[in-house]
C-alpha atoms as a PDB file:
ATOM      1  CA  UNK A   1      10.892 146.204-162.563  1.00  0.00           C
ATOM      2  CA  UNK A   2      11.000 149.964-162.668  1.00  0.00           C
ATOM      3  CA  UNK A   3       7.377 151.366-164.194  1.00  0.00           C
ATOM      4  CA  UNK A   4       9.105 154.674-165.259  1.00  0.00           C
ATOM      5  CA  UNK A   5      12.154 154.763-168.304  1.00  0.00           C
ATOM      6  CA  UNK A   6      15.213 154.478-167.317  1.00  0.00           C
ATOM      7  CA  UNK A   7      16.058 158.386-168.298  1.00  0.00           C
ATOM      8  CA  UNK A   8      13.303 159.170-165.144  1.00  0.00           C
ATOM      9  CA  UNK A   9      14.663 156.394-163.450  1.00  0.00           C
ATOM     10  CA  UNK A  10      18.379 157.827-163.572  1.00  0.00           C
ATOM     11  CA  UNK A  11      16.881 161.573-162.980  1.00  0.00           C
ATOM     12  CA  UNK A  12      15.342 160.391-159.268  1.00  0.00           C
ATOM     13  CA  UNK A  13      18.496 158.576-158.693  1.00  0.00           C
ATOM     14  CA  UNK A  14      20.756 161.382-159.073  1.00  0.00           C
ATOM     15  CA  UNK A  15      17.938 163.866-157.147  1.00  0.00           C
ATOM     16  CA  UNK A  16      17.929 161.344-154.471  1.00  0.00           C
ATOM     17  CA  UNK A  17      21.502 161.711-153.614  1.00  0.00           C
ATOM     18  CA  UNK A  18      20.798 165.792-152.548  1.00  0.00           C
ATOM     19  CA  UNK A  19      20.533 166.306-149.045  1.00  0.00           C
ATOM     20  CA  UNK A  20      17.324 165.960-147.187  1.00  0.00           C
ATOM     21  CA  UNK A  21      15.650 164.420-150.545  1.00  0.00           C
ATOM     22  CA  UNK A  22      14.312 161.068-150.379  1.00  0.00           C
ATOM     23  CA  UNK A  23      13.526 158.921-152.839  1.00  0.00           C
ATOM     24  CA  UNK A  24       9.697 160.170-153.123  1.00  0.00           C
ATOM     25  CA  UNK A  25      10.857 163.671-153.081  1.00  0.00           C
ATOM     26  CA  UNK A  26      12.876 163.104-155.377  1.00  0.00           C
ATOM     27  CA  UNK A  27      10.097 161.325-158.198  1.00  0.00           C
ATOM     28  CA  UNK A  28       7.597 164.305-157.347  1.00  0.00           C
ATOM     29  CA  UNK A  29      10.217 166.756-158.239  1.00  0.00           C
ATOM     30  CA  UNK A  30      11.605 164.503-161.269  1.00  0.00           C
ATOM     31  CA  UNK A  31       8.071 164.351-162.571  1.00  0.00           C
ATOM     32  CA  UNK A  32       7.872 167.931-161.688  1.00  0.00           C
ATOM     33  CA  UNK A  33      10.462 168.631-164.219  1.00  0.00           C
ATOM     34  CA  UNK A  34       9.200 165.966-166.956  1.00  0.00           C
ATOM     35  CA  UNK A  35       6.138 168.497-167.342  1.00  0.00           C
ATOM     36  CA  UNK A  36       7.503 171.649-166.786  1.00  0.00           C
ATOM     37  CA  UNK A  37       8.463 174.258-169.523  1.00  0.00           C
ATOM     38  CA  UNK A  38      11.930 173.740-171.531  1.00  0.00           C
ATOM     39  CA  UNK A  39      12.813 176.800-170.947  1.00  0.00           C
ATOM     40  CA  UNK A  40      12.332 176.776-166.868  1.00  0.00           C
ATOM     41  CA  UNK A  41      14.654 173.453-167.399  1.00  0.00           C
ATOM     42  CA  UNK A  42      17.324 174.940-169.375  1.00  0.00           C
ATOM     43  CA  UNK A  43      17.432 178.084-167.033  1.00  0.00           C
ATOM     44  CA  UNK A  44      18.000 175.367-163.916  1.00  0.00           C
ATOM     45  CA  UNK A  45      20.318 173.336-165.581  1.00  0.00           C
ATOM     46  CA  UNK A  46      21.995 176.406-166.353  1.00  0.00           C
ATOM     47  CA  UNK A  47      22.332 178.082-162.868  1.00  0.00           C
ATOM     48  CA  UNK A  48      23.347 174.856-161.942  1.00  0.00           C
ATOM     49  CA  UNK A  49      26.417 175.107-164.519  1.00  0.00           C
ATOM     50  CA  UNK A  50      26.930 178.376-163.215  1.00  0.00           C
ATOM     51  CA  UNK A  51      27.106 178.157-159.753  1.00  0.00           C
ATOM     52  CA  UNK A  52      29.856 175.085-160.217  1.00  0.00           C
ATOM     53  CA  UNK A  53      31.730 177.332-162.642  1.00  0.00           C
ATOM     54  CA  UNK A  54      31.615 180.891-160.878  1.00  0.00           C
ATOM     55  CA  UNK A  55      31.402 179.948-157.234  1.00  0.00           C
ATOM     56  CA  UNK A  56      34.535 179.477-155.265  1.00  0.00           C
ATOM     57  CA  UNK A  57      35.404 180.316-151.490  1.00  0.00           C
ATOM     58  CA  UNK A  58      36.502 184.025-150.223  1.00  0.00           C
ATOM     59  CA  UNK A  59      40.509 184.224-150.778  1.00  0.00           C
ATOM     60  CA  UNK A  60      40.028 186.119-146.823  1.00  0.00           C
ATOM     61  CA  UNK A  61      37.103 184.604-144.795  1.00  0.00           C
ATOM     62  CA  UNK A  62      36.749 181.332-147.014  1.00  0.00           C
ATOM     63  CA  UNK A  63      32.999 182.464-147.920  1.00  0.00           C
ATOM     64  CA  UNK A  64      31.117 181.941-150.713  1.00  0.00           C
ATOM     65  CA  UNK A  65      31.989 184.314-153.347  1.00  0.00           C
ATOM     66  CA  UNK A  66      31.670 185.009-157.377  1.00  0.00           C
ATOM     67  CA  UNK A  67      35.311 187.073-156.775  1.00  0.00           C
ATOM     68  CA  UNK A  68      38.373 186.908-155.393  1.00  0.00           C
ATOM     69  CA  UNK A  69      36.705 188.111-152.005  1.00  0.00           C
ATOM     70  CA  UNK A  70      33.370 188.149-150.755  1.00  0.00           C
ATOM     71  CA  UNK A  71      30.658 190.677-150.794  1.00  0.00           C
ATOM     72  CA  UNK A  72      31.036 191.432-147.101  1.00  0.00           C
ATOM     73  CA  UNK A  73      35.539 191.367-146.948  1.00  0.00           C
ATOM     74  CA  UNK A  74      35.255 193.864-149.808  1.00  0.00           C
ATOM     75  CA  UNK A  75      32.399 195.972-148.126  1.00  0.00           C
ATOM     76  CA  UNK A  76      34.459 199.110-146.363  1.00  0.00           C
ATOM     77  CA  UNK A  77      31.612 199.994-144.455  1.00  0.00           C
ATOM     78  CA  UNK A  78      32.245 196.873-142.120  1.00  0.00           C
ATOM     79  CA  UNK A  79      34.372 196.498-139.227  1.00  0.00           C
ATOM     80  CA  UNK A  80      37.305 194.583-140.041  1.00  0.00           C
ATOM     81  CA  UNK A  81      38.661 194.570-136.460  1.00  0.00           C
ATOM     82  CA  UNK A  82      36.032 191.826-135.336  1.00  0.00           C
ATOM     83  CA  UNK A  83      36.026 188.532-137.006  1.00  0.00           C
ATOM     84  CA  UNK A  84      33.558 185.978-136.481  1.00  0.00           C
ATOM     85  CA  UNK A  85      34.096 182.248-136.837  1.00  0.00           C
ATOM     86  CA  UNK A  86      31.898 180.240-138.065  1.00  0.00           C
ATOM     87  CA  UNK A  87      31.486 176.483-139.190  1.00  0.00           C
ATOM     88  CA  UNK A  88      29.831 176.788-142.411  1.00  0.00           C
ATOM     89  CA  UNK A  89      29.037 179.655-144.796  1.00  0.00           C
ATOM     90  CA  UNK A  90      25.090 178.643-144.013  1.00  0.00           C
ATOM     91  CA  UNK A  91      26.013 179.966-140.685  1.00  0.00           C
ATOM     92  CA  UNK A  92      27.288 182.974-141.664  1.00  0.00           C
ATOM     93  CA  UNK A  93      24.261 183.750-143.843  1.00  0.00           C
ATOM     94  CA  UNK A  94      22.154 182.974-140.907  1.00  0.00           C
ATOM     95  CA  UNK A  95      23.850 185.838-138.329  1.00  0.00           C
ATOM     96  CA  UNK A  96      23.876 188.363-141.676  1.00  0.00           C
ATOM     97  CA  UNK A  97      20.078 188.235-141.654  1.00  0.00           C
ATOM     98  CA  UNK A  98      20.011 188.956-137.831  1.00  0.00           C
ATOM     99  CA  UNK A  99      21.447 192.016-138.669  1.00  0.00           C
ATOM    100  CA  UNK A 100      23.346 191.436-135.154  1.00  0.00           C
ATOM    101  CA  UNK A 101      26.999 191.306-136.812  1.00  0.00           C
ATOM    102  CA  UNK A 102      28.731 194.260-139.100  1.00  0.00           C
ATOM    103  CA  UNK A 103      32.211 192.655-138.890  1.00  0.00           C
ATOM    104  CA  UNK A 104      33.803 190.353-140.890  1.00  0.00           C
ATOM    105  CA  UNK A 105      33.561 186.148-140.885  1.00  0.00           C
ATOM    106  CA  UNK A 106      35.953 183.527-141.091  1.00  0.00           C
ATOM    107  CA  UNK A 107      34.579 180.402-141.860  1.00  0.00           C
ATOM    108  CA  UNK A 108      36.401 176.882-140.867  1.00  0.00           C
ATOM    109  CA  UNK A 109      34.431 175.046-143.610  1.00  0.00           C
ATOM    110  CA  UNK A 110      33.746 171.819-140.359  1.00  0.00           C
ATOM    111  CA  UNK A 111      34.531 171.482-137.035  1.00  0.00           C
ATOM    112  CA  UNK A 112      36.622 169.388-135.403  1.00  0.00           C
ATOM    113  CA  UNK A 113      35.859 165.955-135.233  1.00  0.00           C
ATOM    114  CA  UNK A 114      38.583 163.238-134.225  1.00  0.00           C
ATOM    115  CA  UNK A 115      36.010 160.338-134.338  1.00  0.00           C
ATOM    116  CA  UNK A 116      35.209 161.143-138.219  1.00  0.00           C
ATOM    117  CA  UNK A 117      39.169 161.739-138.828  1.00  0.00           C
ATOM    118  CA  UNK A 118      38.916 165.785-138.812  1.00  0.00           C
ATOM    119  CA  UNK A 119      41.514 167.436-137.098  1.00  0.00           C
ATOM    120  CA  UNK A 120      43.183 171.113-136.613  1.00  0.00           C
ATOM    121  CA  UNK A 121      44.901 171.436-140.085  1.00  0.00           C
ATOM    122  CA  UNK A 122      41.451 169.882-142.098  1.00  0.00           C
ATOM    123  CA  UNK A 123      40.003 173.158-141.141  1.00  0.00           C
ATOM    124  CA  UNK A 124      40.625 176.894-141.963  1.00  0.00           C
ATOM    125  CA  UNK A 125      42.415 177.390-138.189  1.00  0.00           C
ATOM    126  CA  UNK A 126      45.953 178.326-139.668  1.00  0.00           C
ATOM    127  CA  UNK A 127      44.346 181.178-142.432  1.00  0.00           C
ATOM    128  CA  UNK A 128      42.719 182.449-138.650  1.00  0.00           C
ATOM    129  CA  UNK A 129      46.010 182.579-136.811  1.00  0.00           C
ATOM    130  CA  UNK A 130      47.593 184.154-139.963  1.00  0.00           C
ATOM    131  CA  UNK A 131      44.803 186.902-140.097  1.00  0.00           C
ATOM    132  CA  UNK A 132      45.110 187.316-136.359  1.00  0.00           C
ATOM    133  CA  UNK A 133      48.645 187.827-136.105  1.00  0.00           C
ATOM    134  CA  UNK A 134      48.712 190.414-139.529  1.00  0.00           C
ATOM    135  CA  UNK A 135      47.415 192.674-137.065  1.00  0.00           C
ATOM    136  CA  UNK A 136      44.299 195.289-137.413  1.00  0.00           C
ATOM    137  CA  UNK A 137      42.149 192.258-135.769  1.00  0.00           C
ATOM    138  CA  UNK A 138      40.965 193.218-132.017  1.00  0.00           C
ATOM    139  CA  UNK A 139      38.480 190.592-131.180  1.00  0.00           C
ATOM    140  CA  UNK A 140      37.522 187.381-132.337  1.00  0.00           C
ATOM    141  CA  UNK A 141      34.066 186.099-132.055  1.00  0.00           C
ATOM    142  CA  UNK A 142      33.612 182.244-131.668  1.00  0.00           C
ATOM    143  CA  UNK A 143      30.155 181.341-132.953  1.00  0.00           C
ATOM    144  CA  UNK A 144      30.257 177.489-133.546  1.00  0.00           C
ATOM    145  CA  UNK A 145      27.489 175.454-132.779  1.00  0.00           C
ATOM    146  CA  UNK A 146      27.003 173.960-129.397  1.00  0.00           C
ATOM    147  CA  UNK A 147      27.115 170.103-130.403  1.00  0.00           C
ATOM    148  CA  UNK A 148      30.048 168.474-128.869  1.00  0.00           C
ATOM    149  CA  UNK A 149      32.060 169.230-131.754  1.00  0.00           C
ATOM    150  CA  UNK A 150      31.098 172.755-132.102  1.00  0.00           C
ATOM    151  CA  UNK A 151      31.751 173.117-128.063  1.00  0.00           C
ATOM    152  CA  UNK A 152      35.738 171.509-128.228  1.00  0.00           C
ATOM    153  CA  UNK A 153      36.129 173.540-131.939  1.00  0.00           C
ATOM    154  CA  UNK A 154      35.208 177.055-129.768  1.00  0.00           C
ATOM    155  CA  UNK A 155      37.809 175.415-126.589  1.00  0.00           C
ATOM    156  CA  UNK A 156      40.624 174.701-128.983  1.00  0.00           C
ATOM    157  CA  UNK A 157      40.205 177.752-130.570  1.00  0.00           C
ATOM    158  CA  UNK A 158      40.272 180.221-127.244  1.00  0.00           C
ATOM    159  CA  UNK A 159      43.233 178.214-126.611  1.00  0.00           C
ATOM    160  CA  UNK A 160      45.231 179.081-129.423  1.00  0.00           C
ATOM    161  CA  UNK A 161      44.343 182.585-129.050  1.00  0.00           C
ATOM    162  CA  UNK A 162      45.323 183.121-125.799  1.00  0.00           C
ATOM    163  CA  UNK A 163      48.203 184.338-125.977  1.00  0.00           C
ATOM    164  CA  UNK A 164      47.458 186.475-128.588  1.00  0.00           C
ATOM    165  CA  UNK A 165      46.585 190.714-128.594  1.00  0.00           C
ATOM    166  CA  UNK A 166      43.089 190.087-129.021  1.00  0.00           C
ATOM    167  CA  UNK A 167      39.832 189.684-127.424  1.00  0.00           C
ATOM    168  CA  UNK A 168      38.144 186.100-127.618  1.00  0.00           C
ATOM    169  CA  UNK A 169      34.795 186.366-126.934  1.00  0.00           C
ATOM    170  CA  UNK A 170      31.845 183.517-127.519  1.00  0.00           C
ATOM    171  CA  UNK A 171      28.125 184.148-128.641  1.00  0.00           C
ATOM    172  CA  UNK A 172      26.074 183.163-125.978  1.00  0.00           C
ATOM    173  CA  UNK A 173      23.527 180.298-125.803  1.00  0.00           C
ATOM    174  CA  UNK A 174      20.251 179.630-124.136  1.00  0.00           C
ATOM    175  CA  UNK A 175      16.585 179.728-123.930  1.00  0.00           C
ATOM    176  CA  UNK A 176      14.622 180.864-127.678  1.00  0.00           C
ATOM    177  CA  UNK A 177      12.746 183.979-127.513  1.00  0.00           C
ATOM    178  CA  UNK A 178       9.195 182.733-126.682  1.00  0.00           C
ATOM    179  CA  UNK A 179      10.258 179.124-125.253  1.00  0.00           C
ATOM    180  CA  UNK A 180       8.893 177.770-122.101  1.00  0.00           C
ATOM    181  CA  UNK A 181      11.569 176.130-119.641  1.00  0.00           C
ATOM    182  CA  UNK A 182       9.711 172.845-119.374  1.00  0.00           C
ATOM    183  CA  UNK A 183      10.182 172.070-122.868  1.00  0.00           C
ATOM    184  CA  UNK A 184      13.901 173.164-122.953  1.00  0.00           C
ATOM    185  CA  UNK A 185      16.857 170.255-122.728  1.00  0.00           C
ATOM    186  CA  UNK A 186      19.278 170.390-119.770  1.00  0.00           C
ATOM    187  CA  UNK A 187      22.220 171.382-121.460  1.00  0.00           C
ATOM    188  CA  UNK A 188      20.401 174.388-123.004  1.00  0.00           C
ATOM    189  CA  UNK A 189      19.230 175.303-119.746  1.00  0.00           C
ATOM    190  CA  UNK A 190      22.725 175.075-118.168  1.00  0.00           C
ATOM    191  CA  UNK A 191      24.361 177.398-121.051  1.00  0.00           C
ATOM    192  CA  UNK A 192      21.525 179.965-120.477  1.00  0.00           C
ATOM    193  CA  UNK A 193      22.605 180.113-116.286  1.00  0.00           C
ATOM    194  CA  UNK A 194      25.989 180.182-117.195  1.00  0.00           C
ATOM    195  CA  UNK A 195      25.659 183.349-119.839  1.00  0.00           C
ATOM    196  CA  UNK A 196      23.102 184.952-117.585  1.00  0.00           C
ATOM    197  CA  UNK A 197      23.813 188.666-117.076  1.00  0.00           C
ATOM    198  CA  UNK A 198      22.955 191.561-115.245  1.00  0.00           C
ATOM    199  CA  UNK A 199      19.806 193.265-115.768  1.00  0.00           C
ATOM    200  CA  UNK A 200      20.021 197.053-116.480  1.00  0.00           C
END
């Protein structure tokens, strides 16, 4: 028998289903809440609301957006004749605070995945043929992660593309700033030889 009410009880429940909380987690930030101000309450439960209601994906890149097109497709000062594909809109965030990228995104919302029952047309591959083929797009950036998955998304893609007018280049992968190469896995190792490059 539960020692909290069942309104606390249901609260940690439904917190316990987000991603990366466990079932402590979510108590600690249940009970968090219990004694925390109404008004800090009513402003989450709010932007909650809001997010659901407002947020919807980029009618261009499939981003996050509060419009019909993202902050960045509707930015002029970008370059609209690179496009970089992504998996996730996380990802995208991620390169935008590198400050590396100042083209535009196109995110696949997965990867491919036969073994989970995700295929070509359960991702956003089509929308990236369609904005290749409009024209105005020179090269296409592959930057999906380097799982498995991420590796046969970036093949299948370069494949499609290849007999297309435009560049297909992929980000490179290897050793962290600061690592040391003992600590660093094989495979990592192998994509940093394999990207190596000449030294100015």
């Amino acid at each position: 028998m539960s020692l909290y009410p069942a309104p606390i009880r249901q609260l940690i429940q439904h917190m316990a289903r987000l991603p990366g909380i466990g079932e402590k987690t979510a108590e600690r930030l249940a009970l968090h809440l219990l004694y925390t101000a109404d008004r800090y309450v009513e402003e989450l439960g709010r932007s909650i609301l809001e997010v659901k209601r407002k947020i919807r994906l980029c009618s261009r890149c499939f981003a996050l957006a509060d419009g019909e097109l993202c902050g960045i497709c509707s930015n002029p000062a970008r370059d609209g004749s690179v496009v970089c594909v992504v998996e996730q809109p996380g990802d995208m965030v991620a390169l935008e605070k590198s400050g590396a990228f100042k083209g535009h995104y196109h995110v696949l919302t997965g990867v491919l995945s036969p073994l989970n029952g995700v295929g070509p047309d359960d991702l956003r591959i089509r929308e990236l043929l369609q904005r290749v083929a409009a024209g105005g797009v020179r090269e296409v950036v592959l930057a999906t992660g380097t799982s498995v998955e991420g590796e046969a998304t970036a093949a299948y893609l370069a494949g499609q593309l290849e007999n297309r007018a435009v560049t297909v280049t992929r980000i490179a992968a290897g050793i962290p700033m600061g690592g040391d190469l003992k600590y660093v896995d094989q495979v990592t190792l192998k994509k940093a030889m394999e990207a190596r490059r000449a030294v100015a």
